[in-house]
PDB file of N, CA and C in Angstrom:
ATOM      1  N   UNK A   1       0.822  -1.202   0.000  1.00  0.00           N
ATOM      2  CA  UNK A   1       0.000   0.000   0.000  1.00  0.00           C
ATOM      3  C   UNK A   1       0.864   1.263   0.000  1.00  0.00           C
ATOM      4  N   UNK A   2       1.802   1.494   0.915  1.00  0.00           N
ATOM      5  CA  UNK A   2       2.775   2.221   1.054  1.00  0.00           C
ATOM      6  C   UNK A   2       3.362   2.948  -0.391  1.00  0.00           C
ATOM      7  N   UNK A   3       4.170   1.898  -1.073  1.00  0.00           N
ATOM      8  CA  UNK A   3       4.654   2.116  -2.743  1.00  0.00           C
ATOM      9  C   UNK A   3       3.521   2.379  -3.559  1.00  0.00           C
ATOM     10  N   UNK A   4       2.335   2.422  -3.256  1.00  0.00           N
ATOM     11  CA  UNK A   4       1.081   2.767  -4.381  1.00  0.00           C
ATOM     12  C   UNK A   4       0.978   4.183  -3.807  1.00  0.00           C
ATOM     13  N   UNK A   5       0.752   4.298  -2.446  1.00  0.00           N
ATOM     14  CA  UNK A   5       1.422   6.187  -1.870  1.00  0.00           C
ATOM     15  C   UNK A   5       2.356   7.160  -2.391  1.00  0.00           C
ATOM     16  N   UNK A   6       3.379   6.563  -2.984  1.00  0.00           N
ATOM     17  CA  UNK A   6       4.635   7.296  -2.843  1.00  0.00           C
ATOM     18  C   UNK A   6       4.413   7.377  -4.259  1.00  0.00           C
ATOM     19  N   UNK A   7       3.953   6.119  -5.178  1.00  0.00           N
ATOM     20  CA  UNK A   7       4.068   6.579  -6.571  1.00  0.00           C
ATOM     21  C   UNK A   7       2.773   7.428  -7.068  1.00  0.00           C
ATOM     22  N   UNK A   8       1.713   7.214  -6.592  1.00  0.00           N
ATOM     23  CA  UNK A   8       1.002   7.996  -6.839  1.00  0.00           C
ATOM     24  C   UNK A   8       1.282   9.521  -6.565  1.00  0.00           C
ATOM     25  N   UNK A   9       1.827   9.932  -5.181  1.00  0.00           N
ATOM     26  CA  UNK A   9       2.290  11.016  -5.000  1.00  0.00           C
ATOM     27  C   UNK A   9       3.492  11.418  -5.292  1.00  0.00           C
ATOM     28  N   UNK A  10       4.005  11.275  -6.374  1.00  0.00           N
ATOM     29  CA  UNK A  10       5.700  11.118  -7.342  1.00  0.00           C
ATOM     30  C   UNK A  10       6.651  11.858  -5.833  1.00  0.00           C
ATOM     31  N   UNK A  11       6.794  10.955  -5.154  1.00  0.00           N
ATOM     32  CA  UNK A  11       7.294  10.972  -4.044  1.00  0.00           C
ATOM     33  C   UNK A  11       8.951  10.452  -3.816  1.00  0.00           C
ATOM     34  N   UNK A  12       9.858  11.032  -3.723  1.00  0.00           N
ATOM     35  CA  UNK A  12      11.120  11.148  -3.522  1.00  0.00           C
ATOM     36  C   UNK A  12      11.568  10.769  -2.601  1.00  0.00           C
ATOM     37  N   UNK A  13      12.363   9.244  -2.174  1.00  0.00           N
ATOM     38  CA  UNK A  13      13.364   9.628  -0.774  1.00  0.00           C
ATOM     39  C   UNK A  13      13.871   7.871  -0.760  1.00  0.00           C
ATOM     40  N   UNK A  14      13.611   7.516   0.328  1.00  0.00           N
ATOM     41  CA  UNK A  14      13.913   6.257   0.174  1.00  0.00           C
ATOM     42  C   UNK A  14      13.470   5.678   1.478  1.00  0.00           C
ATOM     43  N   UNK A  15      12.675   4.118   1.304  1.00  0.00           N
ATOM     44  CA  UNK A  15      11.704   3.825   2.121  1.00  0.00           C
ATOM     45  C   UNK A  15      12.700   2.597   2.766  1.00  0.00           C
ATOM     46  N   UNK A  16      12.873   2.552   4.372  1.00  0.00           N
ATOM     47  CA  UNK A  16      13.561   1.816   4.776  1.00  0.00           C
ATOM     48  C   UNK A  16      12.218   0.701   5.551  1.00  0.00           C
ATOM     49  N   UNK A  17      12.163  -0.356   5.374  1.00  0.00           N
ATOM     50  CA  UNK A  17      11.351  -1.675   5.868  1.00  0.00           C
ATOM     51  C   UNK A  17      12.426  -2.539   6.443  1.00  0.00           C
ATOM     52  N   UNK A  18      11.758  -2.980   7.738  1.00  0.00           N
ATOM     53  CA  UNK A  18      12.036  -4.073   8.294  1.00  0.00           C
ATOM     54  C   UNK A  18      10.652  -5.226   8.461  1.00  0.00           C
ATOM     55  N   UNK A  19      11.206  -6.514   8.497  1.00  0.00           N
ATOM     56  CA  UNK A  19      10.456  -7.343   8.995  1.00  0.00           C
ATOM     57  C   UNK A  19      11.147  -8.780   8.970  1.00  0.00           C
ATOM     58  N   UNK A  20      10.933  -9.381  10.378  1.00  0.00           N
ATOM     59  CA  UNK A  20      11.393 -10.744  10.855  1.00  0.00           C
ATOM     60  C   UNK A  20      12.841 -10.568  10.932  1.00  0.00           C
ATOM     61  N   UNK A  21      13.635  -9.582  11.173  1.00  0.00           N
ATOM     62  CA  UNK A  21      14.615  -9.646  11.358  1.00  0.00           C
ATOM     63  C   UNK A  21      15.363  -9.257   9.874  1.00  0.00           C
ATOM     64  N   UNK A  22      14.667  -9.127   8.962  1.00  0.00           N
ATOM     65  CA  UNK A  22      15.099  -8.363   7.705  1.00  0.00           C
ATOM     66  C   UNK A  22      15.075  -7.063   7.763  1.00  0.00           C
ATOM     67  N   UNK A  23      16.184  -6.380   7.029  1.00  0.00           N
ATOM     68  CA  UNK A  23      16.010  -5.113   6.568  1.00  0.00           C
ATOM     69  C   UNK A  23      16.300  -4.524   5.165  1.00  0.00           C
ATOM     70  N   UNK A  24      15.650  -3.784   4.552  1.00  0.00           N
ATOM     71  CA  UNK A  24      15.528  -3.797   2.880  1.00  0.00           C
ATOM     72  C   UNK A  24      15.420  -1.990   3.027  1.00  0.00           C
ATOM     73  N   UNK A  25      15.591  -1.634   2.058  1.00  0.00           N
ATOM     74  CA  UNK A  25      15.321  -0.052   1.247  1.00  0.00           C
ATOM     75  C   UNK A  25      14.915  -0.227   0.164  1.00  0.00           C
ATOM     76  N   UNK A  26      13.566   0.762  -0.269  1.00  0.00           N
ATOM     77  CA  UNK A  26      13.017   0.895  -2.232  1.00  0.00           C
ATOM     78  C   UNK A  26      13.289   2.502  -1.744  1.00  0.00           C
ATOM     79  N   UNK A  27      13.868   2.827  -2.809  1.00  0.00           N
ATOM     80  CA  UNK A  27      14.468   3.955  -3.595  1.00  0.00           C
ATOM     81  C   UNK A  27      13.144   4.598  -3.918  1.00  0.00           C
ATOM     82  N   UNK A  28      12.995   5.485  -3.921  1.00  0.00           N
ATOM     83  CA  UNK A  28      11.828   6.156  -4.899  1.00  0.00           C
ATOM     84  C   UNK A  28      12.552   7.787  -5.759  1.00  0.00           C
ATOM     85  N   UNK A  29      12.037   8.039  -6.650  1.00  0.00           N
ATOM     86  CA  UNK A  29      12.716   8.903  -7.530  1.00  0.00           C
ATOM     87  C   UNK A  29      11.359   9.734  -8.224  1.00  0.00           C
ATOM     88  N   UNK A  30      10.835  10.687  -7.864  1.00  0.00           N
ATOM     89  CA  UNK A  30      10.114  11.531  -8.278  1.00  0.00           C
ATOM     90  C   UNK A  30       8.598  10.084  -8.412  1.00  0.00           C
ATOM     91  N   UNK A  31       8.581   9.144  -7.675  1.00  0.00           N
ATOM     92  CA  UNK A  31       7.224   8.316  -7.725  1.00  0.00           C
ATOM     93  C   UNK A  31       7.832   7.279  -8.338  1.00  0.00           C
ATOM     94  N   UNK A  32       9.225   6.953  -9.147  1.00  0.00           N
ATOM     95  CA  UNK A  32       9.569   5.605 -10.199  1.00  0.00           C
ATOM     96  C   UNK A  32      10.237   4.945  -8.674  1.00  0.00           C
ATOM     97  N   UNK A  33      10.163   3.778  -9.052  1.00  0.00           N
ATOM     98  CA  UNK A  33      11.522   2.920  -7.740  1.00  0.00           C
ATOM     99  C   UNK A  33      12.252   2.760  -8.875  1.00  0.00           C
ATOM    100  N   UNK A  34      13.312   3.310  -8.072  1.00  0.00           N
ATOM    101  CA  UNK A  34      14.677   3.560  -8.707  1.00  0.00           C
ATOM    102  C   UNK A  34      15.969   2.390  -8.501  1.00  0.00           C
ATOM    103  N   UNK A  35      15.769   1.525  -7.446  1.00  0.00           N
ATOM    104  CA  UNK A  35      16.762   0.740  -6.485  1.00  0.00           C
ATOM    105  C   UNK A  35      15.534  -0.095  -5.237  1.00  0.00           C
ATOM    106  N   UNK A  36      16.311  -1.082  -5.182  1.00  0.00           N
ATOM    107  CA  UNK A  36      15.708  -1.869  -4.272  1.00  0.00           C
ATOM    108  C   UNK A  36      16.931  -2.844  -3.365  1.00  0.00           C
ATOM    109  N   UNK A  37      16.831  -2.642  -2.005  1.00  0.00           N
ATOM    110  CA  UNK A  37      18.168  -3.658  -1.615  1.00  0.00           C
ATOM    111  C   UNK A  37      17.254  -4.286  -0.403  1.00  0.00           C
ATOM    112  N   UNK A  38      17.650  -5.908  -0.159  1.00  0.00           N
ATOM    113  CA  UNK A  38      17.304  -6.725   0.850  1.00  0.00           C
ATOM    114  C   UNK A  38      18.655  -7.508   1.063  1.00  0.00           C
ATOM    115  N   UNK A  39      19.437  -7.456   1.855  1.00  0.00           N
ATOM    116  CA  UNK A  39      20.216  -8.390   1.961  1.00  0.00           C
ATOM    117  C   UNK A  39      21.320  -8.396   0.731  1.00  0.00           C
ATOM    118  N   UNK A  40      21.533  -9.801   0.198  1.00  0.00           N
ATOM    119  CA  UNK A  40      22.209  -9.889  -1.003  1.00  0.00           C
ATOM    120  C   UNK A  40      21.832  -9.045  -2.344  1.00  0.00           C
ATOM    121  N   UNK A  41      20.823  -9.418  -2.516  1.00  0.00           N
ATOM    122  CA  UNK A  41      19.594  -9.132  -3.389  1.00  0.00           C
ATOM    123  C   UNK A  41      19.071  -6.933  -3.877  1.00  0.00           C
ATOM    124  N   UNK A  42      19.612  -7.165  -5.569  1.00  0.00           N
ATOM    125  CA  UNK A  42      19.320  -5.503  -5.385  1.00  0.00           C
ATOM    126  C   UNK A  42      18.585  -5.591  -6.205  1.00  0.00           C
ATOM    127  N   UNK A  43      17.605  -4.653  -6.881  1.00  0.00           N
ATOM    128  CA  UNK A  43      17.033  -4.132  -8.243  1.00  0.00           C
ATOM    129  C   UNK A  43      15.646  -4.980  -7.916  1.00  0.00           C
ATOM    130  N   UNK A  44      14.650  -5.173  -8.863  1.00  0.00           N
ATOM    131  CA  UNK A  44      13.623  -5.961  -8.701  1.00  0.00           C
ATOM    132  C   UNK A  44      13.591  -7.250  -7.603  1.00  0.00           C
ATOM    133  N   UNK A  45      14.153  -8.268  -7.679  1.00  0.00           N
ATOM    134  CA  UNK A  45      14.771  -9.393  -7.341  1.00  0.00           C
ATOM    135  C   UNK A  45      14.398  -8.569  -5.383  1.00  0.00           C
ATOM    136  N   UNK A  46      15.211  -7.779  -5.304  1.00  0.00           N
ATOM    137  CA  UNK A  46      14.677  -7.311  -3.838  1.00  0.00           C
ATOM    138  C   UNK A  46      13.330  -6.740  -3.915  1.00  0.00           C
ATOM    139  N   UNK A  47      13.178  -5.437  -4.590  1.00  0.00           N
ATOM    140  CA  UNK A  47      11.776  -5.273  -4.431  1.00  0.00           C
ATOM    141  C   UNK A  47      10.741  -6.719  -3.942  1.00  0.00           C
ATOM    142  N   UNK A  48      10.555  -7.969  -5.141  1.00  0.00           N
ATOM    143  CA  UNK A  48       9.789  -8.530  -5.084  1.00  0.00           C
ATOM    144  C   UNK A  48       9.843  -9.266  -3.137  1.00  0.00           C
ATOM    145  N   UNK A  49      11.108  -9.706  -3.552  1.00  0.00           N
ATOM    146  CA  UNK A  49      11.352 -10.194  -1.608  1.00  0.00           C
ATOM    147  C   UNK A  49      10.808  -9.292  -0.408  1.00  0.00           C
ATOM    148  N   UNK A  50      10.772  -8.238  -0.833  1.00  0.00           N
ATOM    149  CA  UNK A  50      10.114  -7.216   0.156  1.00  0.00           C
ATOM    150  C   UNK A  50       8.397  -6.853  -0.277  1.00  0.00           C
ATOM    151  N   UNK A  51       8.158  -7.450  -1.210  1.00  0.00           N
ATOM    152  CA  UNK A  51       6.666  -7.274  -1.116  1.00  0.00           C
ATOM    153  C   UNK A  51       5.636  -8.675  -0.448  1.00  0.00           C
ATOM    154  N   UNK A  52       6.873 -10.024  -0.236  1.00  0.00           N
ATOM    155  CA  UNK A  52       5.977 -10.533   0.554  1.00  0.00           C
ATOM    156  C   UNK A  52       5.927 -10.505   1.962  1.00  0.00           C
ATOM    157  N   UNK A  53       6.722  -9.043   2.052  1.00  0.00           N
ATOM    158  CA  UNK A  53       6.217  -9.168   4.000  1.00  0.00           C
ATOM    159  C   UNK A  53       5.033  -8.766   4.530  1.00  0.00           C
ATOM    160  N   UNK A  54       4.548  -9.600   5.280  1.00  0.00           N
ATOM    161  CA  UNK A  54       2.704  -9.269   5.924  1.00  0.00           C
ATOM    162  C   UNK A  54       2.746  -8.006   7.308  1.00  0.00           C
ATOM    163  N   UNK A  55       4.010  -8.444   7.678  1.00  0.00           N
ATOM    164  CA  UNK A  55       4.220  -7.620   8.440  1.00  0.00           C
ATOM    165  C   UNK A  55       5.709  -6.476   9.253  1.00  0.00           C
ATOM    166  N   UNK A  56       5.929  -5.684   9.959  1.00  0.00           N
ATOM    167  CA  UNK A  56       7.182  -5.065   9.924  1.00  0.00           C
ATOM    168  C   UNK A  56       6.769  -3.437  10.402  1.00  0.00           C
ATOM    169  N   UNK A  57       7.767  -2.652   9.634  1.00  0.00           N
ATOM    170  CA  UNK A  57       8.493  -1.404  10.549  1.00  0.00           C
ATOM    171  C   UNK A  57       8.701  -0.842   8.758  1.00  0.00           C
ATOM    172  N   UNK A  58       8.278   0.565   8.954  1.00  0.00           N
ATOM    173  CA  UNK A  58       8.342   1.197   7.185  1.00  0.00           C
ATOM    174  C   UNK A  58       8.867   2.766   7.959  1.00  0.00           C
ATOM    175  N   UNK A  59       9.843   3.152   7.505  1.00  0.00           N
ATOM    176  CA  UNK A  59       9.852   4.660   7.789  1.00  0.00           C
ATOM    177  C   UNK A  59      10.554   5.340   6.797  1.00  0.00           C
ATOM    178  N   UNK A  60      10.105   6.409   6.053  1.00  0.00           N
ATOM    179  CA  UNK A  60      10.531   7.383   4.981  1.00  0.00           C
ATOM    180  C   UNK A  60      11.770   8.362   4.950  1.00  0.00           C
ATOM    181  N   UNK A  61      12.947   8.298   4.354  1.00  0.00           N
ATOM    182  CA  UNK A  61      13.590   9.597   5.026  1.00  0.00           C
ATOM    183  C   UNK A  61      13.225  10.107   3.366  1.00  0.00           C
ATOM    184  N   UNK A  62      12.369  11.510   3.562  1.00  0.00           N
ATOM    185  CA  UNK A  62      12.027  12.280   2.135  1.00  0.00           C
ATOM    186  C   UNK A  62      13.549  13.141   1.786  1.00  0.00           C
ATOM    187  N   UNK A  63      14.603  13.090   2.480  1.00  0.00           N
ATOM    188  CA  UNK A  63      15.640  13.556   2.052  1.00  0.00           C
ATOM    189  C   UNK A  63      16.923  13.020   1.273  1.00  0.00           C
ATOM    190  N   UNK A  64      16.708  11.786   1.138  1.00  0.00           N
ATOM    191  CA  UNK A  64      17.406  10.686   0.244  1.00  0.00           C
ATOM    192  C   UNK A  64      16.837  11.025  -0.922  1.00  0.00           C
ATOM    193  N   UNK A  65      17.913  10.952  -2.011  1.00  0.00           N
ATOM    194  CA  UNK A  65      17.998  11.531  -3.476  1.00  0.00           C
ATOM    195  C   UNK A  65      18.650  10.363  -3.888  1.00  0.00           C
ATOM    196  N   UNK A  66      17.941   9.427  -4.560  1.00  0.00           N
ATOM    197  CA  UNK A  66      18.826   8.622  -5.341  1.00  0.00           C
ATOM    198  C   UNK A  66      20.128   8.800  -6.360  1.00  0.00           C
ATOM    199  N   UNK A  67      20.790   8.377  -6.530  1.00  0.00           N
ATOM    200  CA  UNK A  67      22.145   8.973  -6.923  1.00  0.00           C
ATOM    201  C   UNK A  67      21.410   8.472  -8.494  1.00  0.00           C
ATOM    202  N   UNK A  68      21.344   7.472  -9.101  1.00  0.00           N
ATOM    203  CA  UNK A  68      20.273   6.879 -10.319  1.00  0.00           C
ATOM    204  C   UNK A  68      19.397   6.318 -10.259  1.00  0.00           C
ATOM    205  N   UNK A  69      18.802   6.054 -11.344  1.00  0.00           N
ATOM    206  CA  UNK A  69      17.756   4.641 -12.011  1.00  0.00           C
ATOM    207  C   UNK A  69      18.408   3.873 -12.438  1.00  0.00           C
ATOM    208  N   UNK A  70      17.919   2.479 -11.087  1.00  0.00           N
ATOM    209  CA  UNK A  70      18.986   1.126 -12.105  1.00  0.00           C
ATOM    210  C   UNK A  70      17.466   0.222 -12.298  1.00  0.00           C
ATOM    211  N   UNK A  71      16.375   0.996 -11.928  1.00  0.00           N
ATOM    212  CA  UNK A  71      15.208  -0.348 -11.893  1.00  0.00           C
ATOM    213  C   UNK A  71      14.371   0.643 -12.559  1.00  0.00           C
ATOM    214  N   UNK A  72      14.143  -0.064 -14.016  1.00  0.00           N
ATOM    215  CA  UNK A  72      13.581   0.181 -15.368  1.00  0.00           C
ATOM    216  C   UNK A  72      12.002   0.182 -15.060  1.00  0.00           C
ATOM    217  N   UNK A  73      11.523  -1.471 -14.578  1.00  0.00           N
ATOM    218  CA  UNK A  73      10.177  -1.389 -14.919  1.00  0.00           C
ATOM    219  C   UNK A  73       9.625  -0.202 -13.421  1.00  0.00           C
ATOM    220  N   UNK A  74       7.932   0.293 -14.326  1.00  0.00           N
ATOM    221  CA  UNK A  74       7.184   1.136 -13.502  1.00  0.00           C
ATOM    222  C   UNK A  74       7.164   0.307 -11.766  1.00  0.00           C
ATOM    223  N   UNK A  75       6.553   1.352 -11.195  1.00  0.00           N
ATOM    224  CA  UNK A  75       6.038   0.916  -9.883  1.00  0.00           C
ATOM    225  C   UNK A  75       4.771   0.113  -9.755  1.00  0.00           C
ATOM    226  N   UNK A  76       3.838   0.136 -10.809  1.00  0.00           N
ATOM    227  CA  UNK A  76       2.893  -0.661 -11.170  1.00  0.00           C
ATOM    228  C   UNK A  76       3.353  -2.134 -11.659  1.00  0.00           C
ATOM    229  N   UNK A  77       4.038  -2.000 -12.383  1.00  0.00           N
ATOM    230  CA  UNK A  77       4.316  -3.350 -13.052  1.00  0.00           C
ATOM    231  C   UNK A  77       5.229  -4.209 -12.244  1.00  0.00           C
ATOM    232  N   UNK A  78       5.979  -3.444 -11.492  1.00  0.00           N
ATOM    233  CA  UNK A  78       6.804  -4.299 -10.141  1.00  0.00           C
ATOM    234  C   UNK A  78       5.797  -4.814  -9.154  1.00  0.00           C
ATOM    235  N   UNK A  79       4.423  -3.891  -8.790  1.00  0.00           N
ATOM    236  CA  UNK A  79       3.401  -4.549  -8.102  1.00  0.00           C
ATOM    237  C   UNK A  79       3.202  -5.735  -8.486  1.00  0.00           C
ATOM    238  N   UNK A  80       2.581  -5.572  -9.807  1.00  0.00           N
ATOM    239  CA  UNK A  80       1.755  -6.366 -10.274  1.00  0.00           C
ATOM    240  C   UNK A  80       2.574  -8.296 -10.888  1.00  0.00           C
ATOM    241  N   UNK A  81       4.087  -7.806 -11.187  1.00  0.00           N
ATOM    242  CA  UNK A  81       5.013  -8.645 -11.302  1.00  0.00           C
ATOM    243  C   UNK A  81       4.855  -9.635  -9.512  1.00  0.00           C
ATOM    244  N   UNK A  82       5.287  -8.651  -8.483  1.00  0.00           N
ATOM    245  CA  UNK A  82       5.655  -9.391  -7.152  1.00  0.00           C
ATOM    246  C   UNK A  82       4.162  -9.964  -6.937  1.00  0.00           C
ATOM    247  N   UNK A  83       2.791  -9.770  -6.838  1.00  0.00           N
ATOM    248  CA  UNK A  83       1.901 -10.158  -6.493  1.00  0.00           C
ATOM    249  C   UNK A  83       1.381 -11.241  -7.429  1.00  0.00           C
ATOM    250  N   UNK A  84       1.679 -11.280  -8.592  1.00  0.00           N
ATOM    251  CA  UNK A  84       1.619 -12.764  -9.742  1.00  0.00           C
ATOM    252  C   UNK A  84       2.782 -13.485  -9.035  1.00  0.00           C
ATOM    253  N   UNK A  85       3.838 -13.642  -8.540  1.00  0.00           N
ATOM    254  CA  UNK A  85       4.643 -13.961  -8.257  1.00  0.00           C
ATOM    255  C   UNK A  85       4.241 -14.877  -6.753  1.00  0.00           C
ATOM    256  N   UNK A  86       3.430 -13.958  -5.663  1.00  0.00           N
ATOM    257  CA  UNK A  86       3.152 -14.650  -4.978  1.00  0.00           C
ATOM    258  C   UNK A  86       2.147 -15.554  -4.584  1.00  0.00           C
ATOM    259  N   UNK A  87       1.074 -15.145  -5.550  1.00  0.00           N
ATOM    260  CA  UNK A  87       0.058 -16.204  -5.985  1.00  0.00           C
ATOM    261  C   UNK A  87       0.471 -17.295  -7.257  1.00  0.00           C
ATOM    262  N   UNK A  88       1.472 -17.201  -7.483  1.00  0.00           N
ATOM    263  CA  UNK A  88       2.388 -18.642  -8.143  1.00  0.00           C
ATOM    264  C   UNK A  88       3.342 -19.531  -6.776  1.00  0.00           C
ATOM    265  N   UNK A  89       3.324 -18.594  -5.705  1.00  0.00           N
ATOM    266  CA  UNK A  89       4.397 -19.484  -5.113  1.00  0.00           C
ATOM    267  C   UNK A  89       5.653 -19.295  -5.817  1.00  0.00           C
ATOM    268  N   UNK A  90       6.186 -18.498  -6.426  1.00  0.00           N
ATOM    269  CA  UNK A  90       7.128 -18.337  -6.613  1.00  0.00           C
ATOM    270  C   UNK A  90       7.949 -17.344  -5.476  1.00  0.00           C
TER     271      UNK A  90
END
């Protein structure tokens, strides 16, 4: 819900999540996700790992400026990618 916030509101900074002892960042860049990191895992590949958490800790710093865009597809289509993804069990 959060990333449907930020892109709808072309929202800038970078969103730090925890959950179960994980901790991840999505990049946001004027509303695009720009970067995604969990662990090993950067670019989509994290995004998706961080969209199956049910639960956790989300806090915004709106003063993070991504340095680039290394993550191409929209914020929609990364939704819609991680949530086919988790109704495959993948």
């Amino acid at each position: 819900d959060i990333v449907q916030v930020l892109f709808h509101g072309r929202k800038t900074g970078k969103l730090n999540v925890k959950s179960n002892g994980k901790a991840g960042e999505i990049h946001f860049l004027e509303g695009a996700i720009a970067n995604a990191m969990l662990g090993d895992l950067n670019g989509a590949p994290a995004f998706y790992a961080m969209v199956r958490f049910t639960e956790g800790e989300f806090a915004l710093d709106p003063s993070f400026v991504p340095p680039k865009r290394l993550v191409q597809e929209s914020a929609e289509a990364l939704l819609l990618e991680g949530m086919r993804r988790m109704d495959e069990g993948i």
